[in-house]
Protein backbone atom coordinates (compact mmCIF):
# COMPACT_ATOMS: atom_id res chain seq x y z
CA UNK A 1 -64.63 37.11 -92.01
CA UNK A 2 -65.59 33.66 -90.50
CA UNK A 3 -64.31 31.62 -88.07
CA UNK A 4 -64.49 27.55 -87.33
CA UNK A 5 -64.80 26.98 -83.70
CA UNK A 6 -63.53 23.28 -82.97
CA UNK A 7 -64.32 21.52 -79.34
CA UNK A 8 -60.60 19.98 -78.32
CA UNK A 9 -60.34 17.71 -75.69
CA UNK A 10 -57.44 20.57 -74.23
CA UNK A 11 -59.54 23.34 -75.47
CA UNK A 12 -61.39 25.08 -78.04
CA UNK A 13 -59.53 26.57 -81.19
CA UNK A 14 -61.05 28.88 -84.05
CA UNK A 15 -59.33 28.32 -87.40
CA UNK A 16 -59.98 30.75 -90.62
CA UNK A 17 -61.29 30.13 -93.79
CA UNK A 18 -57.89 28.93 -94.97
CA UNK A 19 -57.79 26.17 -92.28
CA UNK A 20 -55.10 28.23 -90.36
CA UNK A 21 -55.76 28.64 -86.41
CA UNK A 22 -56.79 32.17 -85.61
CA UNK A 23 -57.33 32.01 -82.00
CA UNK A 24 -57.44 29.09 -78.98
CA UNK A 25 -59.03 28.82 -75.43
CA UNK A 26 -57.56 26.42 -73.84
CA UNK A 27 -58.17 24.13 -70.45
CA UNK A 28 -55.57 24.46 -67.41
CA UNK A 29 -52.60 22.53 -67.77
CA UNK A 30 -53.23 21.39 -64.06
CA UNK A 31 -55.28 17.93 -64.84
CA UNK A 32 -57.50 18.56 -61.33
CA UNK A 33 -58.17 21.85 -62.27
CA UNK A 34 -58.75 20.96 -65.92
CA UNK A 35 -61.52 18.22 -65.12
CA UNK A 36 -63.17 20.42 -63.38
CA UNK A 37 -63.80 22.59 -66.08
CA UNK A 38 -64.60 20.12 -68.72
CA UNK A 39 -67.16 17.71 -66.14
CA UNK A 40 -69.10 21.09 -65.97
CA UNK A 41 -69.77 21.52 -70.08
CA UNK A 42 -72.80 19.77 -70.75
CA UNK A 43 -73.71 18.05 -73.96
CA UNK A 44 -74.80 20.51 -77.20
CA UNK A 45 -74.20 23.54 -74.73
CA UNK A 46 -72.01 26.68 -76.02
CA UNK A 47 -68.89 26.86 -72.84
CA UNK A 48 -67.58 29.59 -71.09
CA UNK A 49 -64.14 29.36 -73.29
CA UNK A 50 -66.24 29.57 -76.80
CA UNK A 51 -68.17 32.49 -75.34
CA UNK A 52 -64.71 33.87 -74.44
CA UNK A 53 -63.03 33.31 -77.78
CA UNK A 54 -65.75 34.33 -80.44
CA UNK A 55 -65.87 38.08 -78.27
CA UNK A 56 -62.16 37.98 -78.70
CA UNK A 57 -62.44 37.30 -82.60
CA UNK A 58 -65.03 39.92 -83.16
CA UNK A 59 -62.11 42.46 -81.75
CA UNK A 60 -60.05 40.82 -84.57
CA UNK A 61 -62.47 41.40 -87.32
CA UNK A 62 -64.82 37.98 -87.51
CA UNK A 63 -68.65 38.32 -88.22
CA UNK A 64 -69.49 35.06 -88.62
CA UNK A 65 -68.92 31.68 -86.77
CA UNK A 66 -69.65 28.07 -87.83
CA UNK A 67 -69.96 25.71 -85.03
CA UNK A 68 -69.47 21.81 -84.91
CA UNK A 69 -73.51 20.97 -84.66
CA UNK A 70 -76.68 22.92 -85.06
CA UNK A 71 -77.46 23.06 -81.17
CA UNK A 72 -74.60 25.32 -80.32
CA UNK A 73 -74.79 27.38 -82.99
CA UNK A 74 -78.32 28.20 -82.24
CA UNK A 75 -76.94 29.17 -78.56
CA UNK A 76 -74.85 31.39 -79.93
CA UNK A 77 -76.86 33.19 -82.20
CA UNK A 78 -79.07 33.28 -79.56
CA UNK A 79 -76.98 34.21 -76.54
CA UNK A 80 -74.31 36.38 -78.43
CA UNK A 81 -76.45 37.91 -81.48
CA UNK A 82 -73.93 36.73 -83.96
CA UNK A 83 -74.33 35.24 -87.42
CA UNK A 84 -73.38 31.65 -87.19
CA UNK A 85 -73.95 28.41 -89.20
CA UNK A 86 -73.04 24.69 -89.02
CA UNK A 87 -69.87 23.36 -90.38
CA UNK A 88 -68.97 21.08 -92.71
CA UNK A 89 -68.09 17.42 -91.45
CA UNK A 90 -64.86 17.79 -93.99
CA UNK A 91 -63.53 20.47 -92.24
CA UNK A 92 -64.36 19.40 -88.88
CA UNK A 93 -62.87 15.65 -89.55
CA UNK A 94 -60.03 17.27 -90.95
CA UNK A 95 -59.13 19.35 -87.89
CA UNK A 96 -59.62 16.20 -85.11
CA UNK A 97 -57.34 14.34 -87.45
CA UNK A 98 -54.58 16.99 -86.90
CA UNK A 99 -55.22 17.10 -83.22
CA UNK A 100 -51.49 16.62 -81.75
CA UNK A 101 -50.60 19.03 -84.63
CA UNK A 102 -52.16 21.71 -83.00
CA UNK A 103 -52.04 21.58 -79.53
CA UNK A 104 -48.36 22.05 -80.06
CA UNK A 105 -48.83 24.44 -82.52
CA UNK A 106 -51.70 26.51 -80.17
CA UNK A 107 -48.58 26.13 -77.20
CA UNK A 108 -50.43 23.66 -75.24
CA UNK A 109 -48.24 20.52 -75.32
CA UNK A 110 -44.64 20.12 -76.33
CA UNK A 111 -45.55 16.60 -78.44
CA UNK A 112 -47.48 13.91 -78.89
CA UNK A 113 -46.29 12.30 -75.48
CA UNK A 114 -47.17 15.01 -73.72
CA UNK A 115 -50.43 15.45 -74.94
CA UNK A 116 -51.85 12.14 -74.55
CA UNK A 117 -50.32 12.28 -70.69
CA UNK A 118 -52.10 15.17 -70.51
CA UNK A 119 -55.51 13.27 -71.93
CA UNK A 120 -54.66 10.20 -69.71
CA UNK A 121 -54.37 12.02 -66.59
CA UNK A 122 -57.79 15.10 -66.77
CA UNK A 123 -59.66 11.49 -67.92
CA UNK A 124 -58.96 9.98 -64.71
CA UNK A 125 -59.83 13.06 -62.58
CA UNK A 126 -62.87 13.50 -64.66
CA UNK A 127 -64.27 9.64 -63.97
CA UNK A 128 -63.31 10.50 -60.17
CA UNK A 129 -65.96 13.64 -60.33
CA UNK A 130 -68.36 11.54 -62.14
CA UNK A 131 -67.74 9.29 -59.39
CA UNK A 132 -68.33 11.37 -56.68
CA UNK A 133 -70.88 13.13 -57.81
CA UNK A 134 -73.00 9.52 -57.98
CA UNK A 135 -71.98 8.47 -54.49
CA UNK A 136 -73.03 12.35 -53.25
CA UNK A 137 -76.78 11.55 -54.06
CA UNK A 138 -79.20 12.14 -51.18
CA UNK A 139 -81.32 9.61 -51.77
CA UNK A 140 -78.33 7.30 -51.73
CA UNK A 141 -77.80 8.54 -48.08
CA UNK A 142 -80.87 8.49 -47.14
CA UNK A 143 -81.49 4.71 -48.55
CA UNK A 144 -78.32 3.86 -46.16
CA UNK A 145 -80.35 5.69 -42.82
CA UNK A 146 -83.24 3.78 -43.42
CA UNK A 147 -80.98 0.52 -43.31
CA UNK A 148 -79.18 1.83 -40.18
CA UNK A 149 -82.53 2.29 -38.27
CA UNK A 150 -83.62 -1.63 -39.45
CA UNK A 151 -80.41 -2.77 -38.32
CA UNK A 152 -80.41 -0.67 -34.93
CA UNK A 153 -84.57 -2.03 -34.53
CA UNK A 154 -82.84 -5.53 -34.92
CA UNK A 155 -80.45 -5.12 -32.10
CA UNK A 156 -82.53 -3.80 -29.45
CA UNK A 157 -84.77 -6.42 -30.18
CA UNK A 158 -81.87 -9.12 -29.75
CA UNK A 159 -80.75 -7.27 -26.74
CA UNK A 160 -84.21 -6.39 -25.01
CA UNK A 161 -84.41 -10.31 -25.15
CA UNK A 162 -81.30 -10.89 -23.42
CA UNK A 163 -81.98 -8.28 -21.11
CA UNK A 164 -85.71 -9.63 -19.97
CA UNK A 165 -83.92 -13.36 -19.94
CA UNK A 166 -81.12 -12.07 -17.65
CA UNK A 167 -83.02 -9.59 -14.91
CA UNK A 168 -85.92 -12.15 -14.84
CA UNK A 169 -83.68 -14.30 -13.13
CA UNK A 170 -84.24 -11.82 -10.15
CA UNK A 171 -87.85 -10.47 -10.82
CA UNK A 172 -89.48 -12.89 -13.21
CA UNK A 173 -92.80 -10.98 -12.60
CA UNK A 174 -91.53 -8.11 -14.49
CA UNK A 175 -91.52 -9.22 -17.63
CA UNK A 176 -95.42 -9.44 -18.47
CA UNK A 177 -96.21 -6.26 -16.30
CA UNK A 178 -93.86 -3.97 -18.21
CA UNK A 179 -94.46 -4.41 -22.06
CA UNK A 180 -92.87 -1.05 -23.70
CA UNK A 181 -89.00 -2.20 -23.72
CA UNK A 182 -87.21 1.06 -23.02
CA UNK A 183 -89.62 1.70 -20.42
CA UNK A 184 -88.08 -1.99 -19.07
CA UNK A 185 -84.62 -1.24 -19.36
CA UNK A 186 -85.10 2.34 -17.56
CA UNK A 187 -86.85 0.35 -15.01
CA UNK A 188 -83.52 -1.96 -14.31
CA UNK A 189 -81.16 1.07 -14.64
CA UNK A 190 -82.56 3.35 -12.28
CA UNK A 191 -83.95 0.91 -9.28
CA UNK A 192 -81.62 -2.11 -9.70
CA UNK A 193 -83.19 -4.90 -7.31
CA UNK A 194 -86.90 -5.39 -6.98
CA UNK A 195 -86.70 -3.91 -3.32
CA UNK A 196 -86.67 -0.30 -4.83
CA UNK A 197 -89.23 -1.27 -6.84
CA UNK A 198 -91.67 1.00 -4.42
CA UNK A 199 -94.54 3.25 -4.62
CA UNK A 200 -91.86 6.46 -4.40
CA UNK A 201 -89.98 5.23 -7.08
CA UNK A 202 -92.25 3.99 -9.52
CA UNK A 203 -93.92 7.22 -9.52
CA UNK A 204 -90.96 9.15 -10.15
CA UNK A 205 -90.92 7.34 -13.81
CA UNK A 206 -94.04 8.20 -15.19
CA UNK A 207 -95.81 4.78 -14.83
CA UNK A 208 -99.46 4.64 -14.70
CA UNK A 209 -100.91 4.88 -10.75
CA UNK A 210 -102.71 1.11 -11.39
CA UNK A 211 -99.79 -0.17 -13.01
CA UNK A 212 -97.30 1.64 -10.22
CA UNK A 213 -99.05 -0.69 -7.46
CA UNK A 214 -98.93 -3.46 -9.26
CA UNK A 215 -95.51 -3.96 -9.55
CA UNK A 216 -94.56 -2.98 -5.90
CA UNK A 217 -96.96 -5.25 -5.23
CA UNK A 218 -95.72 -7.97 -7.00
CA UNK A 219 -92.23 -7.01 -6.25
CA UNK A 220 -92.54 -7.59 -2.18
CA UNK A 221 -93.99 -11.43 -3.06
CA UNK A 222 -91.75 -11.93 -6.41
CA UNK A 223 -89.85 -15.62 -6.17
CA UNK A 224 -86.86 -14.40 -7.77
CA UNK A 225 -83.15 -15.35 -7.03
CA UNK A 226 -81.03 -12.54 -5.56
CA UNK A 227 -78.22 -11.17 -7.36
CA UNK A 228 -75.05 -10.04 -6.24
CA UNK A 229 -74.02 -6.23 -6.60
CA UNK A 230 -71.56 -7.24 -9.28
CA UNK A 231 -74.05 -9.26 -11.75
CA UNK A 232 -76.49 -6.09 -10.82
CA UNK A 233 -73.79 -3.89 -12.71
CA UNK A 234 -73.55 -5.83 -15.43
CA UNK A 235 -77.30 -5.71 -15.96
CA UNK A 236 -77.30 -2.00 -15.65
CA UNK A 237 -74.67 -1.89 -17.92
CA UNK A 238 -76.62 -3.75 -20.43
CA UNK A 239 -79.57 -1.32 -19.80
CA UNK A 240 -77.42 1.59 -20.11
CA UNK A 241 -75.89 0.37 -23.80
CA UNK A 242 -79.76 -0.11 -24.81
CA UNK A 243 -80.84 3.13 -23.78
CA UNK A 244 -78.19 4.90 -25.53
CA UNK A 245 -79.27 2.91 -28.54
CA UNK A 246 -82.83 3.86 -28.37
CA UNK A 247 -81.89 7.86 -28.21
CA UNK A 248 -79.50 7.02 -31.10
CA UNK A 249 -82.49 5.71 -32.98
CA UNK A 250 -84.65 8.53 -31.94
CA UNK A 251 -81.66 11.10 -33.34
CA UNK A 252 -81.76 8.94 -37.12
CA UNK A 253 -85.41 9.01 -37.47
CA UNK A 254 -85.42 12.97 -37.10
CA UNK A 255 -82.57 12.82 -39.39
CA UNK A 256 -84.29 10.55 -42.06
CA UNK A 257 -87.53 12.59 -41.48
CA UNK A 258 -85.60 15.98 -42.69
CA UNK A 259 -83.82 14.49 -45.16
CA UNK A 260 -86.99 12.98 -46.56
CA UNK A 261 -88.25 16.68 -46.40
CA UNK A 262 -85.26 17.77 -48.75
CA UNK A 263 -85.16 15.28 -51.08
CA UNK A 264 -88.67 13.91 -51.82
CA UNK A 265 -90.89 16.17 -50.06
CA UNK A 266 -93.91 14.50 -52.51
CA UNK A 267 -93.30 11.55 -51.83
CA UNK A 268 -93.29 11.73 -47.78
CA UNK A 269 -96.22 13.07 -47.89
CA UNK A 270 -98.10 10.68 -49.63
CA UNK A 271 -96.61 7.94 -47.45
CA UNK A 272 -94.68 9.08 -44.77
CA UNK A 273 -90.73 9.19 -44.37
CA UNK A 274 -89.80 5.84 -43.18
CA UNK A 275 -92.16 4.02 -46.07
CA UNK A 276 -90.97 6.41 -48.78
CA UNK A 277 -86.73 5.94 -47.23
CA UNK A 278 -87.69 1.90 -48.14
CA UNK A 279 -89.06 2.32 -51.01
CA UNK A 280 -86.06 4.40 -52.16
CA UNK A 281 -83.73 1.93 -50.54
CA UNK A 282 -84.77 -1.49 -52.32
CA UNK A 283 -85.12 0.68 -55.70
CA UNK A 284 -81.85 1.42 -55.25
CA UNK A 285 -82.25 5.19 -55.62
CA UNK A 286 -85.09 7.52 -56.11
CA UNK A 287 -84.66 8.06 -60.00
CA UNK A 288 -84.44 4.10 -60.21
CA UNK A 289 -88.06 4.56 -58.19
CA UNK A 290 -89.45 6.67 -60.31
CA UNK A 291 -88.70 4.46 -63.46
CA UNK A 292 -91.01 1.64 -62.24
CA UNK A 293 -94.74 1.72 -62.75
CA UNK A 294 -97.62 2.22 -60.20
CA UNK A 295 -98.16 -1.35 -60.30
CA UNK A 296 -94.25 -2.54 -59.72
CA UNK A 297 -94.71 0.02 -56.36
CA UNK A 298 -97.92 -1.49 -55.11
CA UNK A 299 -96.15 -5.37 -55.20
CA UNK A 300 -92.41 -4.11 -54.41
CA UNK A 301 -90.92 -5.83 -51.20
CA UNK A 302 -93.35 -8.69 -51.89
CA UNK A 303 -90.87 -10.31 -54.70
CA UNK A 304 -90.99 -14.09 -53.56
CA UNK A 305 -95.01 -14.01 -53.70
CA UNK A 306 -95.08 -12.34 -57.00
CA UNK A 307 -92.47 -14.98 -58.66
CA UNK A 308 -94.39 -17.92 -56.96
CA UNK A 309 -97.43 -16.76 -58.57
CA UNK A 310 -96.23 -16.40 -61.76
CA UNK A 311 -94.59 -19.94 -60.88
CA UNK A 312 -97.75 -21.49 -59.87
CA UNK A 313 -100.66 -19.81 -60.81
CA UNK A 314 -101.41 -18.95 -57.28
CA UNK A 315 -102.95 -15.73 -56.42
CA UNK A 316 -100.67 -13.05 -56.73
CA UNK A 317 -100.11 -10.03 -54.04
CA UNK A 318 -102.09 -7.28 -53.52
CA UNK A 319 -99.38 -5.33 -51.95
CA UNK A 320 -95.60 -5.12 -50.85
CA UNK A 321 -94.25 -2.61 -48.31
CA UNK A 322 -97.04 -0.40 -48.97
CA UNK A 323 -98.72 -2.58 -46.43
CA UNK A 324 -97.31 -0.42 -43.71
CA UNK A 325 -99.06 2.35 -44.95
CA UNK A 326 -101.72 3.19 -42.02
CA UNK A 327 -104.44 3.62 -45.02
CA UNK A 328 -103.38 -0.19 -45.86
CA UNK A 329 -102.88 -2.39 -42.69
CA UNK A 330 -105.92 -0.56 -40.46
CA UNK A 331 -108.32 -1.13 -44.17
CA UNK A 332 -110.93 -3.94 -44.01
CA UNK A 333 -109.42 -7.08 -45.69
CA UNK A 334 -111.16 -7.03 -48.75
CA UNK A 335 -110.54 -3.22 -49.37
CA UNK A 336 -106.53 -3.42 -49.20
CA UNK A 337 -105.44 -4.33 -52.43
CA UNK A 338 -108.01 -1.33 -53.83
CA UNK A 339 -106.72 1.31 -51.64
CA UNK A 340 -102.58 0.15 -51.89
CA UNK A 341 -104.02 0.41 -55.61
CA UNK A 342 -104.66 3.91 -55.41
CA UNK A 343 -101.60 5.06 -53.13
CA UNK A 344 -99.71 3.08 -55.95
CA UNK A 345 -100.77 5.37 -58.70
CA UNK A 346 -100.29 8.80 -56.34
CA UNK A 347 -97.13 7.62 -55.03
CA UNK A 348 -95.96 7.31 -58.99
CA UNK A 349 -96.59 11.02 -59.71
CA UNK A 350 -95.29 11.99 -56.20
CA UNK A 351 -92.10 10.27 -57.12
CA UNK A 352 -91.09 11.07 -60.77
CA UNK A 353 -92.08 14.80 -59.27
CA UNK A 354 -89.33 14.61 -57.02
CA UNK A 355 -86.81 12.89 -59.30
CA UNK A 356 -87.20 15.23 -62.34
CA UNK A 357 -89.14 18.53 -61.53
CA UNK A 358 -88.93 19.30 -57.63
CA UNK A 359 -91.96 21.34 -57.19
CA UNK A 360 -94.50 20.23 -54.50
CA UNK A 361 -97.70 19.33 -54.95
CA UNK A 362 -98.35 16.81 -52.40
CA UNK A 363 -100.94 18.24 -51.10
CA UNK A 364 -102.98 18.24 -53.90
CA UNK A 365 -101.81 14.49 -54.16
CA UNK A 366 -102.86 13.70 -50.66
CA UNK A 367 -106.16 15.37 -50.99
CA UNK A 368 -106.94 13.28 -54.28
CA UNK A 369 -105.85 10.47 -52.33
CA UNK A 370 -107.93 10.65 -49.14
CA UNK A 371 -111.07 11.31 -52.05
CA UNK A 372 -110.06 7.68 -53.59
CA UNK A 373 -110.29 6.05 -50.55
CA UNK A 374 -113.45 7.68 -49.29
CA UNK A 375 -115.08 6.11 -52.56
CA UNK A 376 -113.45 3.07 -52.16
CA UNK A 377 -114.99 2.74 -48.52
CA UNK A 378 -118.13 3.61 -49.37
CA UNK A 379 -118.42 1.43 -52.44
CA UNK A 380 -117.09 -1.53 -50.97
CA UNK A 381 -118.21 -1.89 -47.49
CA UNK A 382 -119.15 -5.45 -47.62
CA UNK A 383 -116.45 -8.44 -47.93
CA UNK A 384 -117.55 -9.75 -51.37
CA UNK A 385 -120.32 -12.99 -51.99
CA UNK A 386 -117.73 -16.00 -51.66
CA UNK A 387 -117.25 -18.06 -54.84
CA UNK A 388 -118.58 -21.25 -55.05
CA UNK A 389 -116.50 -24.27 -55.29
CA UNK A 390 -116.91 -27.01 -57.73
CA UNK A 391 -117.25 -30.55 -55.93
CA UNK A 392 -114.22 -32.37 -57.91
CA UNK A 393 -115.69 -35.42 -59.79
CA UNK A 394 -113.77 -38.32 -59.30
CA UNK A 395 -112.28 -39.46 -62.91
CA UNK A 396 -111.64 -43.28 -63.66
CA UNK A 397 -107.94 -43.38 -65.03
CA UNK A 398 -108.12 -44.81 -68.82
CA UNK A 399 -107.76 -48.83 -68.98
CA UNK A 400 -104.87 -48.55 -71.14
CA UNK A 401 -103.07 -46.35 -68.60
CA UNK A 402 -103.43 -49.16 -65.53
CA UNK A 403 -102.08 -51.50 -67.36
CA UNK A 404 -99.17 -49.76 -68.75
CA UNK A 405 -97.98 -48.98 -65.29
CA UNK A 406 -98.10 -52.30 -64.11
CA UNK A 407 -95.72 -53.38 -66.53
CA UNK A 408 -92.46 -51.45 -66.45
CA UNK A 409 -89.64 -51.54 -68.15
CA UNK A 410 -86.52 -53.02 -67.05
CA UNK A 411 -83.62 -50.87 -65.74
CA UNK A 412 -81.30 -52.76 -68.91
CA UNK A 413 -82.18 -54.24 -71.88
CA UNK A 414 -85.86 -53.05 -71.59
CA UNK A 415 -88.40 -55.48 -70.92
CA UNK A 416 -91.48 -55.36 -68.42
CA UNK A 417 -92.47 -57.25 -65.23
CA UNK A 418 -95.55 -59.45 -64.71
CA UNK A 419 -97.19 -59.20 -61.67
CA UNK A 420 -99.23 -62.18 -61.58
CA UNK A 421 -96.71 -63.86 -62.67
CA UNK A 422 -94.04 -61.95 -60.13
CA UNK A 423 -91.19 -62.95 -62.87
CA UNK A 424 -89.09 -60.45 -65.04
CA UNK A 425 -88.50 -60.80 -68.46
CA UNK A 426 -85.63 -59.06 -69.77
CA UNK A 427 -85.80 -58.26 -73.68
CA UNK A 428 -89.33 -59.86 -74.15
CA UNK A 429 -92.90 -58.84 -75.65
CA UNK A 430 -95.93 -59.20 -74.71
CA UNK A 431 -98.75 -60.50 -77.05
CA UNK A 432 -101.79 -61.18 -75.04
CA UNK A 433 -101.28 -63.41 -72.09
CA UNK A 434 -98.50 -65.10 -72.86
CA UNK A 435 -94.75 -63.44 -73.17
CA UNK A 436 -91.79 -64.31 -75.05
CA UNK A 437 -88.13 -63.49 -74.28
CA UNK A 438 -86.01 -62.24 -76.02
CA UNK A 439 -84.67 -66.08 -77.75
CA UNK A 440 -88.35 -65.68 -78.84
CA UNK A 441 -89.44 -68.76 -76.43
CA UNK A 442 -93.12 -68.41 -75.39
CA UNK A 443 -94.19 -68.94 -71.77
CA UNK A 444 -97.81 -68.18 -69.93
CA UNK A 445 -96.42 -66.18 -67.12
CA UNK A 446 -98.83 -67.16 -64.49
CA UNK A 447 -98.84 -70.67 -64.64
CA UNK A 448 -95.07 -70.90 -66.49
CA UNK A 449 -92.36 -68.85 -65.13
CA UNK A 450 -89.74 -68.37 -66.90
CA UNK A 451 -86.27 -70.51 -66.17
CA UNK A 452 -83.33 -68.81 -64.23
CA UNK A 453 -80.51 -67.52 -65.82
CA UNK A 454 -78.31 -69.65 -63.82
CA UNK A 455 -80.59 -72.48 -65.56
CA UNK A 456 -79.85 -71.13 -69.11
């Protein structure tokens, strides 16, 4: 005997050869737990339900199955060893048009209301999964750590500023002795006023023994203003806050730098974490990434250059964020846009790797990479023979042109205006030297100016 196996939207239901249902598998009635059943079934892929009912008709008596499309019933005659076959679009149209029709005959909905209650409510669980699943993307989270870290660079810079401006007040000195910021702030927070600044208590924080005298030097001559105990706290304070935000950004980069490991392990090591976490950010994801070309990579971050060349014609850019690729900004000038060239093309393959197959090979990448490079180096070690530029001739403007701009037209009723002549004639032509308005009278314009209107 043979069976039709129909996909439902509630479930899946085998009919007979007379059109009669035989058997049905169907979903929950529990929407949640429904959705969650149907957002796993993939596209052209036999389910766990049609498994489940074709090994309960072959109890019954049924050797043969016909399926809705080729795909699954080449699954199942693969997966189940069953005789199977595709059936026909008649029969298949026939059975979705009797849908409410048989989910209350199968025992699945009491009517029509029901059922499309029932379909309303497991389609709105199933776009929140859908949902979900997009917004549970690594890269997505990684693309918002390596905005957090910009944002918390940002601050301490606006802070560290406030900071130098504020304690200078007492030891202006400080501020070009002590360049490495947190090194600053721990400076303020654990001596306060420049009279602790000594030899003791320098060396307790790790400073350099030149750089330790210096200050304490300094410090015992410094022409600072006091400050009182209670603007010293508040400067502390300060320092504290920026401390805590510098071992805050330590604790995110070790974060983004294992993440990075986990989701694009190819990619990092081709050009680091915090390079790959941008590139993945202003992509807006790293599939996104992986659908651009080498070349849209090498030039991404640099939009506004790219747009003004095409704008232009001016020379377009040779790189984007790539620049902060070591290889890049530490290359001789004229070897840059060669070698963010080449990481361009590697960091493609390293990229659509991680977005679609997962298996590492950055190694050989990075080794392929480094080779590149070499040659470039080697080949190009001199800047390039500068191009010589073509003294611009000086062009006389056409006769005709002069003399059409020193006659322009009137800003009503046309017309043109005469400089020798310094009078406007509204409406008139011009035949020669002499002009006529526009009651056709004829005047010289030089020698004959043309009578007021006041006159006419």
């Amino acid at each position: 005997m043979k069976a039709i196996l129909i996909q439902f939207p509630f479930g899946v239901v085998a009919f007979d050869e007379d059109g009669k249902v035989a058997a049905s598998k169907v979903y929950p009635k529990k929407p949640q737990a429904a959705a969650k059943k149907i957002a796993k079934i993939e596209p052209d892929t036999l389910s766990e339900e049609a498994q489940a009912l074709i090994e309960q008709l072959q109890i019954s008596g049924y050797d043969a199955f016909a399926f809705e499309n080729q795909a699954v019933a080449s699954q199942a005659q693969t997966k189940l060893g069953v005789a199977t076959e595709t059936a026909s679009p008649q029969n298949v149209q026939s059975a979705h048009s009797h849908m409410q029709e048989i989910a209350i005959q199968t025992g699945f909905a009491k009517d029509a209301k029901d059922l499309n209650l029932w379909v309303h409510n497991v389609s709105v669980e199933v776009a929140k999964l859908q949902v979900k699943g997009e917004t549970q993307k690594r890269d997505l989270i990684i693309a918002q750590a390596i905005q957090t870290l910009d944002d918390l660079d940002r601050t301490l810079n606006l802070f560290m500023g406030r900071l130098r401006e504020w304690y200078g007040v007492h030891y202006p000195e400080l501020d070009r002795l002590v360049e490495k910021h947190e090194t600053y702030a721990r400076l303020v927070l654990d001596l306060g006023t420049r009279e602790n600044f000594s030899l003791e208590a320098l060396e307790k924080e790790d400073l350099p023994k030149n750089k330790t005298e210096q200050i304490n030097r300094i410090a015992e001559s410094s022409m600072g203003a006091d400050l009182s105990e209670t603007d010293l706290a508040q400067v502390q304070a300060l320092s504290r806050n920026i401390l805590d935000m510098y071992h805050l950004r330590e604790n995110m980069e070790t974060y983004l730098e294992n993440t990075m490991e986990e989701v694009a392990p190819n990619t990092k090591t081709i050009v680091g974490s915090l390079l790959g976490a941008r590139l993945i950010a202003i992509a807006g994801g790293l599939q996104n990434l992986s659908r651009r070309p080498a070349s849209t990579m090498q030039v991404l971050g640099a939009e506004k250059a790219l747009f003004r060349s095409i704008k232009t014609g001016a020379r377009p850019p040779k790189h984007g964020l790539i620049f902060q690729h070591t290889l890049v900004h530490d290359a001789k000038k004229w070897q840059r846009g060669k070698i963010a060239r080449a990481i361009a093309g590697k960091l493609a393959i390293a990229v659509r790797i991680d977005a679609f197959n997962g298996e590492y090979v950055g190694n050989k990448l990075k080794k392929a990479l480094d080779k590149r490079i070499e040659e470039i180096r080697q080949k190009y070690p001199e800047p390039p023979p500068l191009k010589e530029q073509k003294p611009r001739q000086f062009q006389e403007r056409p006769r005709e042109f002069r003399d059409r701009r020193d006659f322009r037209a009137g800003k009503s009723g046309g017309g043109f205006r005469d400089k020798r002549g310094g009078g406007r004639f509204r409406g008139g032509d011009r035949q020669g030297g002499r002009f006529k308005d526009k009651n056709r009278r004829d005047y010289k314009g030089d020698k004959q100016r043309r009578p007021s209107s006041r006159a006419d």
